[in-house]
C-alpha atoms as a PDB file:
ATOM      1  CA  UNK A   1      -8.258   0.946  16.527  1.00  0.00           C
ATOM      2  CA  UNK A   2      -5.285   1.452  14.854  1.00  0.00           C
ATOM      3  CA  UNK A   3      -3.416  -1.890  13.583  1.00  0.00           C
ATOM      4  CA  UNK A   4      -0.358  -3.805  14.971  1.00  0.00           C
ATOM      5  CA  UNK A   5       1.312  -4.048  11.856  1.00  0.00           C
ATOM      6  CA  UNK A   6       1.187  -1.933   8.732  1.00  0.00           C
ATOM      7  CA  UNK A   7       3.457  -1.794   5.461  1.00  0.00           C
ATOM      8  CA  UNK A   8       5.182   1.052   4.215  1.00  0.00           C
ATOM      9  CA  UNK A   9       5.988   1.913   0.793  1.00  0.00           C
ATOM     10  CA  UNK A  10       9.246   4.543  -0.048  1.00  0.00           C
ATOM     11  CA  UNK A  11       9.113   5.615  -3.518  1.00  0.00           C
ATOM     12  CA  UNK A  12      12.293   6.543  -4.773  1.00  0.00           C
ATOM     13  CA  UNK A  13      12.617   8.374  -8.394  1.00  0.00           C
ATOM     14  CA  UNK A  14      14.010  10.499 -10.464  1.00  0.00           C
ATOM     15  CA  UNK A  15      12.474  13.383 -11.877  1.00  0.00           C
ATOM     16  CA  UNK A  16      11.645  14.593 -15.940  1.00  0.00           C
ATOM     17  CA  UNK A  17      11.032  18.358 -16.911  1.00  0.00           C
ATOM     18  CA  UNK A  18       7.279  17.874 -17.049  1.00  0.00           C
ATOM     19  CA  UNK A  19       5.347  18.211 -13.663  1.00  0.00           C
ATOM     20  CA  UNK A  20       2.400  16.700 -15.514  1.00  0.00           C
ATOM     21  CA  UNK A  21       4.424  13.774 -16.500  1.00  0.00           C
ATOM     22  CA  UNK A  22       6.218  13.427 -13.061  1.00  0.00           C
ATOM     23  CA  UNK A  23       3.009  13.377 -11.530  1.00  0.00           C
ATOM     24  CA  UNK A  24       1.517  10.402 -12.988  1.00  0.00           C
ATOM     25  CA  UNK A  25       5.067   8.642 -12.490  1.00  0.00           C
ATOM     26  CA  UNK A  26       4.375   8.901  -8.898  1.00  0.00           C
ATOM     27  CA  UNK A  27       0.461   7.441  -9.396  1.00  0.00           C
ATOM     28  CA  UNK A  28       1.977   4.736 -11.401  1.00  0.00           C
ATOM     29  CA  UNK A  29       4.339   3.790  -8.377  1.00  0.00           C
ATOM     30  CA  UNK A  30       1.723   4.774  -6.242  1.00  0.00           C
ATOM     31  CA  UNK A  31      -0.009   1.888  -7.597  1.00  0.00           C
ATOM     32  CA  UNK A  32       2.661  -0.779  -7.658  1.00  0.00           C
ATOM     33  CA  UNK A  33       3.414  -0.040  -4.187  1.00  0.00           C
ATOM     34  CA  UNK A  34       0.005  -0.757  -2.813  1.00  0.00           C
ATOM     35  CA  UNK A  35       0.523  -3.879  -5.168  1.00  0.00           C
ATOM     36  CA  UNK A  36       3.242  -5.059  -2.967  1.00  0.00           C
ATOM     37  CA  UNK A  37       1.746  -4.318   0.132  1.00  0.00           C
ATOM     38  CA  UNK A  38       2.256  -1.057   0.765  1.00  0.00           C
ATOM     39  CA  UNK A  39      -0.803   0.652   3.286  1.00  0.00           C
ATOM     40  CA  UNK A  40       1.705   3.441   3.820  1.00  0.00           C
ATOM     41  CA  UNK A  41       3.114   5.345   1.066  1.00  0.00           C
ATOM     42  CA  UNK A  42       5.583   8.683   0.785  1.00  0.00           C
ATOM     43  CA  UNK A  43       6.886  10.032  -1.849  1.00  0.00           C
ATOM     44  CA  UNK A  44      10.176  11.943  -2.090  1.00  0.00           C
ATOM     45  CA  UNK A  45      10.336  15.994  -1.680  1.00  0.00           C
ATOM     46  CA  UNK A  46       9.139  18.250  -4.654  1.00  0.00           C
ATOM     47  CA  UNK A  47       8.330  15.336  -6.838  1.00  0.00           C
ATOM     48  CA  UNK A  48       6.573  17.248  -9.008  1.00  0.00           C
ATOM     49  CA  UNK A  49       9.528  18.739 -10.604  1.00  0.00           C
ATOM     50  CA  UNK A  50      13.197  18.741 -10.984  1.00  0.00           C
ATOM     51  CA  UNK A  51      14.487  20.164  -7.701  1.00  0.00           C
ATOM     52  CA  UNK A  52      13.967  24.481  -9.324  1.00  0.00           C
ATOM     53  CA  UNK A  53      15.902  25.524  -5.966  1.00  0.00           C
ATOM     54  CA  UNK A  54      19.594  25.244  -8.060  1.00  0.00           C
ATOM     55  CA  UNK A  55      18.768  28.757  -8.950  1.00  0.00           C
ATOM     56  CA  UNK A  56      16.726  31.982  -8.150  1.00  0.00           C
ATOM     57  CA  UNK A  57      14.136  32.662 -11.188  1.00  0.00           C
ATOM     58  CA  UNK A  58      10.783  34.721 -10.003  1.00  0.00           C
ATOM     59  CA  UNK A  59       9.220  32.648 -13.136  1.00  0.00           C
ATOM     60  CA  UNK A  60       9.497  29.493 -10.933  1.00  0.00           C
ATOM     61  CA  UNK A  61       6.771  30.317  -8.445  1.00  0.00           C
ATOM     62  CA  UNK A  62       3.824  29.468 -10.888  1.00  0.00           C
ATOM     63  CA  UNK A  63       4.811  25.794 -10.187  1.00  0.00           C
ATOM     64  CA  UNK A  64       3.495  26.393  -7.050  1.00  0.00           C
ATOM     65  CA  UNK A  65      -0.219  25.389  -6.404  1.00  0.00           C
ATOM     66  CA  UNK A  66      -2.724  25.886  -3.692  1.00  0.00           C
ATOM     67  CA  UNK A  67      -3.496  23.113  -1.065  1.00  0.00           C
ATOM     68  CA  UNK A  68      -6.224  22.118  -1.630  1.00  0.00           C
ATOM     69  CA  UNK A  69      -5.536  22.739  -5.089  1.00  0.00           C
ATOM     70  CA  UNK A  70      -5.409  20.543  -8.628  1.00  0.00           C
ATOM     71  CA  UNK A  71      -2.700  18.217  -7.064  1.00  0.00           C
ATOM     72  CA  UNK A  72      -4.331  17.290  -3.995  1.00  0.00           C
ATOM     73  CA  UNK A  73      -7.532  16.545  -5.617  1.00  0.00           C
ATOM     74  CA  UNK A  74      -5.512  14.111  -8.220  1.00  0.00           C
ATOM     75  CA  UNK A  75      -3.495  12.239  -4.983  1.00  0.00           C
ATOM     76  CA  UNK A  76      -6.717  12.320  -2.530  1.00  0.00           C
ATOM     77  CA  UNK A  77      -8.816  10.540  -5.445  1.00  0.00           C
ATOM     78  CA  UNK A  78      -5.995   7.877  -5.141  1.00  0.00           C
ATOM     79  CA  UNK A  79      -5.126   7.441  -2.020  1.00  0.00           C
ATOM     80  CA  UNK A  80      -8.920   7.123  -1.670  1.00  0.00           C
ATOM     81  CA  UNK A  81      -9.479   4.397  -4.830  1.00  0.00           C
ATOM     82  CA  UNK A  82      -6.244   2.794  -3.583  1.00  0.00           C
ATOM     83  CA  UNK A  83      -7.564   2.697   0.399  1.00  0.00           C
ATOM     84  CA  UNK A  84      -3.935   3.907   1.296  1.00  0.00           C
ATOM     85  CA  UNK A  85      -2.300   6.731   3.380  1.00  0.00           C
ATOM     86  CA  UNK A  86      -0.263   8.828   1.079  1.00  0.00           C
ATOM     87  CA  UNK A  87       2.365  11.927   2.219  1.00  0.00           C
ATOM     88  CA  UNK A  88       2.947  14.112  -0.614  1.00  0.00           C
ATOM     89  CA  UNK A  89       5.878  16.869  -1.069  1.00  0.00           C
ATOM     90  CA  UNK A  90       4.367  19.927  -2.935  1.00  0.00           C
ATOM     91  CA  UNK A  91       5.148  23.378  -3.146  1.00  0.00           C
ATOM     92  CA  UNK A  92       2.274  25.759  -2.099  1.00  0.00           C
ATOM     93  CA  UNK A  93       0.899  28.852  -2.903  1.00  0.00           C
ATOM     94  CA  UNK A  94      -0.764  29.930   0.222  1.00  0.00           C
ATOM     95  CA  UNK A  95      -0.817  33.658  -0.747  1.00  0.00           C
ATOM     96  CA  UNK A  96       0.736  36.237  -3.599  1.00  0.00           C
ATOM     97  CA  UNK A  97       4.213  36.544  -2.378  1.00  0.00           C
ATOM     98  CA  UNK A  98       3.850  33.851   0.354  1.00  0.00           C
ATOM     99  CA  UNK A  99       5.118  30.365  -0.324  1.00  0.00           C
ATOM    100  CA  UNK A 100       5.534  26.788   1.344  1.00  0.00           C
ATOM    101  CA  UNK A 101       7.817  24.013   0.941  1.00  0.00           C
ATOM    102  CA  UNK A 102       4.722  21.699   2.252  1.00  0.00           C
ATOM    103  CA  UNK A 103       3.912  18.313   2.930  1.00  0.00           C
ATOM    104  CA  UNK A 104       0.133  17.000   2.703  1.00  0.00           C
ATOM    105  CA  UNK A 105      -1.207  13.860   4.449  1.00  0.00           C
ATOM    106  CA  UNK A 106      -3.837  12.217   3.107  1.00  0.00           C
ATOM    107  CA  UNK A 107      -5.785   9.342   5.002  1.00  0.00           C
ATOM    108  CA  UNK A 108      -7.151   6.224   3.604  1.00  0.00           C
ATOM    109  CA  UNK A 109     -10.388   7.166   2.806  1.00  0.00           C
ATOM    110  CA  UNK A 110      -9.014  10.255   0.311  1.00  0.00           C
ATOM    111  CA  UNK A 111      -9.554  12.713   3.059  1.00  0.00           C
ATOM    112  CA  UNK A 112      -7.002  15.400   3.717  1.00  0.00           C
ATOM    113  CA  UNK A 113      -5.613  14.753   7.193  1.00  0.00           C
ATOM    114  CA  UNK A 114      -3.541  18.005   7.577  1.00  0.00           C
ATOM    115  CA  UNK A 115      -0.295  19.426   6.158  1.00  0.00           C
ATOM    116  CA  UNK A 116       3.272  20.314   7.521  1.00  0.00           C
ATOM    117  CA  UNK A 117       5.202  23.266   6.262  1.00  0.00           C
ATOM    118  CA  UNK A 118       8.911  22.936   6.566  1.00  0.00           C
ATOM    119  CA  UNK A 119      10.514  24.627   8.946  1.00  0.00           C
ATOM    120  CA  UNK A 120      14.278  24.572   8.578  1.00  0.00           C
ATOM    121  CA  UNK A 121      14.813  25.969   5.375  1.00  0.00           C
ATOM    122  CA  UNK A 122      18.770  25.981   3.697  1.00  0.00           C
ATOM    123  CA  UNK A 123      20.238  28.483   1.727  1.00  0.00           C
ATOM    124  CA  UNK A 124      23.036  26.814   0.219  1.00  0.00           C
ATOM    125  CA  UNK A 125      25.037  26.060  -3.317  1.00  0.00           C
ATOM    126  CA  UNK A 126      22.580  25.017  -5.698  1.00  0.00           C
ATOM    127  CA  UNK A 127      19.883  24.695  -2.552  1.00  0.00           C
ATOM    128  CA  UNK A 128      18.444  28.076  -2.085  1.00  0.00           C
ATOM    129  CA  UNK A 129      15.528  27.481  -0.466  1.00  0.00           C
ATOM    130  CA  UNK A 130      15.219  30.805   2.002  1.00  0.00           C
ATOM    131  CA  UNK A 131      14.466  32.311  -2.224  1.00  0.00           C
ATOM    132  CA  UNK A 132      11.297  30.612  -2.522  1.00  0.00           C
ATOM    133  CA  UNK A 133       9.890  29.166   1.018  1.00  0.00           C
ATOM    134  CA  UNK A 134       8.290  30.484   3.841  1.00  0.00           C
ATOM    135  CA  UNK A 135       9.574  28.844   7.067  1.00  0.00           C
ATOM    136  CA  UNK A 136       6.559  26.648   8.523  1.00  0.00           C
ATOM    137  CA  UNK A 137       4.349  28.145  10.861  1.00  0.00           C
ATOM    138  CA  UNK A 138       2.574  24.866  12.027  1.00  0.00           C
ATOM    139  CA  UNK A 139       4.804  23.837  13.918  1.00  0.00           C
ATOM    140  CA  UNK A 140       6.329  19.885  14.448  1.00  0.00           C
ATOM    141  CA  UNK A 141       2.848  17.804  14.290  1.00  0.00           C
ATOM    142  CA  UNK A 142       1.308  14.309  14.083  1.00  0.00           C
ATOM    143  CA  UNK A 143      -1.465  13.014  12.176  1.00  0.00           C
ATOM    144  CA  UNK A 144      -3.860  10.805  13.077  1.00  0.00           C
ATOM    145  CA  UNK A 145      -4.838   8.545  10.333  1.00  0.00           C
ATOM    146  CA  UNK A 146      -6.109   4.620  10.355  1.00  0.00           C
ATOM    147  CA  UNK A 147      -2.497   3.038  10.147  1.00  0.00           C
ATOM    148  CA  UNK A 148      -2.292   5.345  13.474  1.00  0.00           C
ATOM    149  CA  UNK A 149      -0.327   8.070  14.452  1.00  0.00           C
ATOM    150  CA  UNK A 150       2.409   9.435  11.847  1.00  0.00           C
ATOM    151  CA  UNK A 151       4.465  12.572  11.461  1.00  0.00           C
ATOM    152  CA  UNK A 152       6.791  13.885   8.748  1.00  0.00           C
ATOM    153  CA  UNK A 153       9.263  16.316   8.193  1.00  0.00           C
ATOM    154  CA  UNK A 154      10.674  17.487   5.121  1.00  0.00           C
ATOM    155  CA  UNK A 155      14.452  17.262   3.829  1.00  0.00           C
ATOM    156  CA  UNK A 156      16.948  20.103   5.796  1.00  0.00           C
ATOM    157  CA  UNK A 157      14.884  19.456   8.909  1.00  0.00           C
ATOM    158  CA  UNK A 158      16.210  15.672   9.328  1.00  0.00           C
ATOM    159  CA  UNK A 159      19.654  17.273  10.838  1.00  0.00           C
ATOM    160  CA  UNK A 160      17.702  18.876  13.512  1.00  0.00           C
ATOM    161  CA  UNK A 161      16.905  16.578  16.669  1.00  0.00           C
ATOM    162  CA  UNK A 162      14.434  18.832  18.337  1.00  0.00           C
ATOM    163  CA  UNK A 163      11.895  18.397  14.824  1.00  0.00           C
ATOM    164  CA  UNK A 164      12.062  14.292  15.383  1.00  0.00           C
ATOM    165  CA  UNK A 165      11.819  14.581  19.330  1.00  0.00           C
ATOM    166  CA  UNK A 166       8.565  17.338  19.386  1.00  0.00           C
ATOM    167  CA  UNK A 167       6.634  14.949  16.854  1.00  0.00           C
ATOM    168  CA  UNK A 168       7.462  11.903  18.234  1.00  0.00           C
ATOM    169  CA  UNK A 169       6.303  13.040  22.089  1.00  0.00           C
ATOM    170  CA  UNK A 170       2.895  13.569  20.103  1.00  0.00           C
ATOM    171  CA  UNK A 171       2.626  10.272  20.175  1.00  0.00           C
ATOM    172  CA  UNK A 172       3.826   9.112  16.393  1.00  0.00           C
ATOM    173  CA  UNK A 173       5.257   6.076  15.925  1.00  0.00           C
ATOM    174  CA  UNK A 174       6.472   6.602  12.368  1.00  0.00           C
ATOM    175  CA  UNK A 175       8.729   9.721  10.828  1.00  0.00           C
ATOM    176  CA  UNK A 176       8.606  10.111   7.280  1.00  0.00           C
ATOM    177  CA  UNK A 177      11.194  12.446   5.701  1.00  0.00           C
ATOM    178  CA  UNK A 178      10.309  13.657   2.192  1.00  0.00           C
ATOM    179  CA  UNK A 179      14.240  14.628   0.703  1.00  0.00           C
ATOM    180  CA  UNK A 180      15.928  15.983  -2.114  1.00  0.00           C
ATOM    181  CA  UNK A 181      19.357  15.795  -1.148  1.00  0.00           C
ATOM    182  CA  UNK A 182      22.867  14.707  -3.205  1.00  0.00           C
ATOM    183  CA  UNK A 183      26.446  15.321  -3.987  1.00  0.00           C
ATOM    184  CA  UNK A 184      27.770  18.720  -5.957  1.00  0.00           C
ATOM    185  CA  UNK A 185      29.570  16.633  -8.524  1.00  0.00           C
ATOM    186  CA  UNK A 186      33.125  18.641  -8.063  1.00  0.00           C
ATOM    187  CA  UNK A 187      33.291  17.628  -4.539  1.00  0.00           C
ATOM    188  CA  UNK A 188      31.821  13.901  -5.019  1.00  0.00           C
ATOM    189  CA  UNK A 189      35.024  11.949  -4.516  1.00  0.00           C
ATOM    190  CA  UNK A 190      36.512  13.997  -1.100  1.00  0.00           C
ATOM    191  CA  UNK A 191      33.345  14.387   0.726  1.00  0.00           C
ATOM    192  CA  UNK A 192      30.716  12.383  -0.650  1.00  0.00           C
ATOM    193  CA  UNK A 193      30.603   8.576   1.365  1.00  0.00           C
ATOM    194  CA  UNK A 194      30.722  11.028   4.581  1.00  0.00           C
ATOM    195  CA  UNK A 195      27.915  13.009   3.562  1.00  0.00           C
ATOM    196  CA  UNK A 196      25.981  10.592   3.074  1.00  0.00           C
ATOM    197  CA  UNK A 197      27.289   8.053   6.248  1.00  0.00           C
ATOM    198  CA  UNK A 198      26.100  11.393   8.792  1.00  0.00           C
ATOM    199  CA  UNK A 199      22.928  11.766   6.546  1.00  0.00           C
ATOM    200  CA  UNK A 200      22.167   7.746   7.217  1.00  0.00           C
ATOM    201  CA  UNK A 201      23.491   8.044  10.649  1.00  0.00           C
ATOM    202  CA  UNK A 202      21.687  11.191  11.442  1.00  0.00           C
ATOM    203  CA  UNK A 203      18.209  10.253  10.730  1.00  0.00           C
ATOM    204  CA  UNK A 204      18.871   6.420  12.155  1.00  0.00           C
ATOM    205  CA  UNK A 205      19.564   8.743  15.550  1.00  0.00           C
ATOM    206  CA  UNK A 206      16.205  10.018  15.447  1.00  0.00           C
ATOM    207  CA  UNK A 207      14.649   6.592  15.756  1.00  0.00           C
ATOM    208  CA  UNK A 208      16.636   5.342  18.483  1.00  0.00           C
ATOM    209  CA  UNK A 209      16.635   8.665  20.516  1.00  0.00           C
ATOM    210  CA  UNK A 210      12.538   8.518  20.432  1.00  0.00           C
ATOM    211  CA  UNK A 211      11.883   4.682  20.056  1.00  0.00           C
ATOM    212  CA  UNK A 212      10.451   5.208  16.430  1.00  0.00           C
ATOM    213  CA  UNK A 213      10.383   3.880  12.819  1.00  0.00           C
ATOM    214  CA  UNK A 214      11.620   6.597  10.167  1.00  0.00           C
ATOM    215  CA  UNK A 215      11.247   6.194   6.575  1.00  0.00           C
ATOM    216  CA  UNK A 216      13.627   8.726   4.375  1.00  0.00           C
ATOM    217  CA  UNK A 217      12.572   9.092   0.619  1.00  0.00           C
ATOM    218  CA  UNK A 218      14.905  10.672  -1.786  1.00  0.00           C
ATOM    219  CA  UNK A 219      14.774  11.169  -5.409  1.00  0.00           C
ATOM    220  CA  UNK A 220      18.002  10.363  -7.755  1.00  0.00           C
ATOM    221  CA  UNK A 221      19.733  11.054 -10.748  1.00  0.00           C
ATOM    222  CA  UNK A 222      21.585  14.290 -12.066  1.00  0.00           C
ATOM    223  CA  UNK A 223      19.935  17.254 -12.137  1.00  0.00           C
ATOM    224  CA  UNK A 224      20.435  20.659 -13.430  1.00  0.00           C
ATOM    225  CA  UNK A 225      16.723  22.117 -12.833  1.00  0.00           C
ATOM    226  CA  UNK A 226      15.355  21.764 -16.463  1.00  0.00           C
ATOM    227  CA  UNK A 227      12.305  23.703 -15.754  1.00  0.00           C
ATOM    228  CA  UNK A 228       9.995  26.045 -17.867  1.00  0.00           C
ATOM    229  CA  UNK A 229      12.801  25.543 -20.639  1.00  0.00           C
ATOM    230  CA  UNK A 230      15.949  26.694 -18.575  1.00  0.00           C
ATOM    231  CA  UNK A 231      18.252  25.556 -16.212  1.00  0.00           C
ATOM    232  CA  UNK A 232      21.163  26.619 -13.483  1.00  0.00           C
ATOM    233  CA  UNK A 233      24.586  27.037 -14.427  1.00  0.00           C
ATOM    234  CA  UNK A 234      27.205  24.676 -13.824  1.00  0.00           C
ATOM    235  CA  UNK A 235      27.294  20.361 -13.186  1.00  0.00           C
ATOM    236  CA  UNK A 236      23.929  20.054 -11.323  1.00  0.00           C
ATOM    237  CA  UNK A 237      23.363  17.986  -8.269  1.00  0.00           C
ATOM    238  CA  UNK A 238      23.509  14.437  -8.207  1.00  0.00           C
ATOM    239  CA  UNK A 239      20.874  12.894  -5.922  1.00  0.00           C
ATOM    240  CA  UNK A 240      22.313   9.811  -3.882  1.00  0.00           C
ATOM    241  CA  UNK A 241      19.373   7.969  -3.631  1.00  0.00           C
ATOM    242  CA  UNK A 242      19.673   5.675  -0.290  1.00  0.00           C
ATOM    243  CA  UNK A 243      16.268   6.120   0.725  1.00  0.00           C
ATOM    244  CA  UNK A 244      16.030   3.683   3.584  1.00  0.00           C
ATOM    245  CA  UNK A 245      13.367   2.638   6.655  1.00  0.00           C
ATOM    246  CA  UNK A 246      14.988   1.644   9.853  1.00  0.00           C
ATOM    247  CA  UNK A 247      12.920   0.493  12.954  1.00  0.00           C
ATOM    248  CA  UNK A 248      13.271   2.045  17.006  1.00  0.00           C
ATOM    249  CA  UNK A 249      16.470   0.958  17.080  1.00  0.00           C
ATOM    250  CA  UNK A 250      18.163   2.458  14.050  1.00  0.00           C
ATOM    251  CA  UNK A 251      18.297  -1.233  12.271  1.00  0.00           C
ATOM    252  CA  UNK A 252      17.721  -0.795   8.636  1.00  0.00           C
ATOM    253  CA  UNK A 253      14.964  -3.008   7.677  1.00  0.00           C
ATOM    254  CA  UNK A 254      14.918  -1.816   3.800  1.00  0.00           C
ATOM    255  CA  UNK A 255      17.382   0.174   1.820  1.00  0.00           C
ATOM    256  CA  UNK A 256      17.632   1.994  -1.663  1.00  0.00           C
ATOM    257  CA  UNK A 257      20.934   1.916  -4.368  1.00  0.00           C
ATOM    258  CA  UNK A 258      22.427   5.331  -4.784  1.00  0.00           C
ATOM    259  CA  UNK A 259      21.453   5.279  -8.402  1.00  0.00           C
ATOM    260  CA  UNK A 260      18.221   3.461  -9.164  1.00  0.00           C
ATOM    261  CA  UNK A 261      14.608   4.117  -8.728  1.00  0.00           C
ATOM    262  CA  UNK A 262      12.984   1.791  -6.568  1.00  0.00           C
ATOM    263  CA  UNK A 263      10.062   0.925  -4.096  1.00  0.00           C
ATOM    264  CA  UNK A 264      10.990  -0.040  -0.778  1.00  0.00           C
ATOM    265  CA  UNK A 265       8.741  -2.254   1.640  1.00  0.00           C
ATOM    266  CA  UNK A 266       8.806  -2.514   4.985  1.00  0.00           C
ATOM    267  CA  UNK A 267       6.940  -2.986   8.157  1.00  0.00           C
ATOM    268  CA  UNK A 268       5.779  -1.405  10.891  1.00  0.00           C
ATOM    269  CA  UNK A 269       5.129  -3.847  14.277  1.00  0.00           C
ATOM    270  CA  UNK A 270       4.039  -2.173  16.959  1.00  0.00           C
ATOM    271  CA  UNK A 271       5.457  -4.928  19.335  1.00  0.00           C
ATOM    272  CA  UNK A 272       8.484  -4.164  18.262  1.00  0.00           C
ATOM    273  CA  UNK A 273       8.092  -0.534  18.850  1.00  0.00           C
ATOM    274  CA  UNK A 274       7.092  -1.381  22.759  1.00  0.00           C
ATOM    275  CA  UNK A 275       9.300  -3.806  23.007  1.00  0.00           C
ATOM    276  CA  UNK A 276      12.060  -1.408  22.119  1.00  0.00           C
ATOM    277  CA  UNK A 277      10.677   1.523  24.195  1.00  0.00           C
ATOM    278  CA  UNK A 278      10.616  -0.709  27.393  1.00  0.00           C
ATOM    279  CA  UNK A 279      14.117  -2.232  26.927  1.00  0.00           C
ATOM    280  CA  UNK A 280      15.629   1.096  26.203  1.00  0.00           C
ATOM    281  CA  UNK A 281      13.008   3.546  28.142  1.00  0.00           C
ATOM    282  CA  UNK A 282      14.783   7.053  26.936  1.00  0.00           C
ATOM    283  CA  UNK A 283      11.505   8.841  27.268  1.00  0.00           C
ATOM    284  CA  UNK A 284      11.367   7.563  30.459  1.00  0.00           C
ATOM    285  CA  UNK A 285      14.114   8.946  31.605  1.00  0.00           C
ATOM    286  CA  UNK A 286      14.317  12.196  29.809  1.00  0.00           C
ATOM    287  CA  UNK A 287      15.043  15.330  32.429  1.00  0.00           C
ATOM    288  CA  UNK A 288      12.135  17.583  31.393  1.00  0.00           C
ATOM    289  CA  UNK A 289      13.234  20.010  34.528  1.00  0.00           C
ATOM    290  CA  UNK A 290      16.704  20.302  32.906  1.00  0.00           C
ATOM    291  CA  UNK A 291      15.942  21.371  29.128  1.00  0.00           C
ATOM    292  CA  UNK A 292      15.137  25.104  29.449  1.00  0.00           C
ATOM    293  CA  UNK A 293      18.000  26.272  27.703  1.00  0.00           C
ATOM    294  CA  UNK A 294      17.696  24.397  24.839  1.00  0.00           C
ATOM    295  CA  UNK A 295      15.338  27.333  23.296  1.00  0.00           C
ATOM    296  CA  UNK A 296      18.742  29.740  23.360  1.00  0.00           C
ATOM    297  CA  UNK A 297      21.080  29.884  19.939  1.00  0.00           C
ATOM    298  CA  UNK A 298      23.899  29.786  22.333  1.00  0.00           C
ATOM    299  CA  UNK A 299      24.607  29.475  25.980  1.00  0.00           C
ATOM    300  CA  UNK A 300      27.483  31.903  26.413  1.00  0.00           C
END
């Protein structure tokens, strides 16, 4: 049986030029995490690397690795010695020419629990995603593992409500969301608090709507894609941090600086969870015989 309660660790960091070196940053936190608590751990999108998407270089597609590949068997021997769940945000090779912005789950005895391709992918300044990734054809899922049943999502796909709502009626009780997201320098000082207040508020939404617990994990500091001895033109992107883990009613239980790396710990209680979804039944009341057109790109 799954337990009542459960900690969760968000790893929040910032990222070198050296996959190999990023990589055991992440087991090192990895480890201090489950130190503090943590039975739960996710780490933030593409840790592996500085975020390569800031520019379009065919070069940058041998960072990519297959699942299960070299990484998976380094994380899956941890999570294992560790006795942890552990999402991890890699990019994968799943073919020549075919590519996946992926998340893997691994449960606590080491064993790979199943993988979730992203499915909204950007194409934006300094984000061009649509260059290197596949959209996901997995679809929305959730995992089974022995903290019970979890889901993630990765990054661009915590603006879309449909993503939170399809894994959470599959019965997960916690969202993780895997990000690399932050401010284009230039436009820092108009736009940036409201970026990041509808990012916050955004992603709090999907735990009240479904009566969940979501844990966001970004990476920070200023980036300019210092990969494989280049890197994009211009100021970079600086990552805002804020990772944070809010409970089924959107109240923040643990929240990350803008600037810092960190480990967050929180919990997961069940109780509260039910007590939440019977106070404020929105599943309950949802009008299945009513949402037809929501598969359209417009109603006209």
């Amino acid at each position: 049986m799954p337990p009542d309660k459960f900690r969760v660790g968000l790893i929040q960091m910032s990222m070198t030029s050296d996959p190999v070196k990023n990589l055991q940053r992440a087991i090192d936190r990895i480890h201090k995490a489950t130190a503090q608590g943590a039975q739960v751990i996710c780490l933030p999108e593409l840790f592996q690397t500085q975020y390569f998407c800031q520019r379009e270089d065919a070069a940058l597609f041998d960072l990519a690795e297959p699942i299960p590949g070299p990484t998976t068997n380094h994380l899956s021997a941890v999570a294992k010695q560790l006795h942890i769940v552990l999402i991890a945000s890699l990019f994968e090779k799943r073919a020549p020419g075919v590519y996946h912005n992926t998340a893997a789950i691994f449960d606590a005895d080491g064993s790979l629990r199943g993988i979730y391709r992203k499915m909204h992918i950007p194409d934006d300044p300094l984000y061009y995603e649509k260059y290197y990734f596949t959209p996901g054809d997995l679809g929305f899922r959730a995992f089974d593992t022995g903290a019970g049943k979890i889901g993630t999502l990765v990054c661009w796909d915590q603006w879309y409500p449909e993503g939170a709502r399809v894994t959470a009626l599959q019965g997960a009780v916690l969202l993780f969301y895997p990000t690399a997201i932050g401010w284009h320098p230039a436009e820092k000082a108009e736009y940036g608090a409201a970026q990041h207040d509808a990012w916050r508020t955004i992603q709090r939404a999907h735990a009240i709507a479904n009566g969940v617990y979501v844990g966001v994990v970004n990476r920070v500091g200023v980036e300019n894609g210092d990969i494989l001895g280049k890197t994009a033109p211009g100021a970079g992107l600086e990552f805002w941090g804020g990772s944070f883990l809010c409970d089924p009613f959107g109240r923040v239980l643990a929240e990350a600086s803008h600037d810092k790396e960190e480990i967050l710990i929180g919990e997961v209680d069940m109780k509260v969870l039910e007590d939440t979804r019977r106070n404020w039944p929105f599943l309950r009341d949802r009008r299945i015989d009513s949402y037809a057109p929501i598969t359209n790109r417009l109603i006209d």
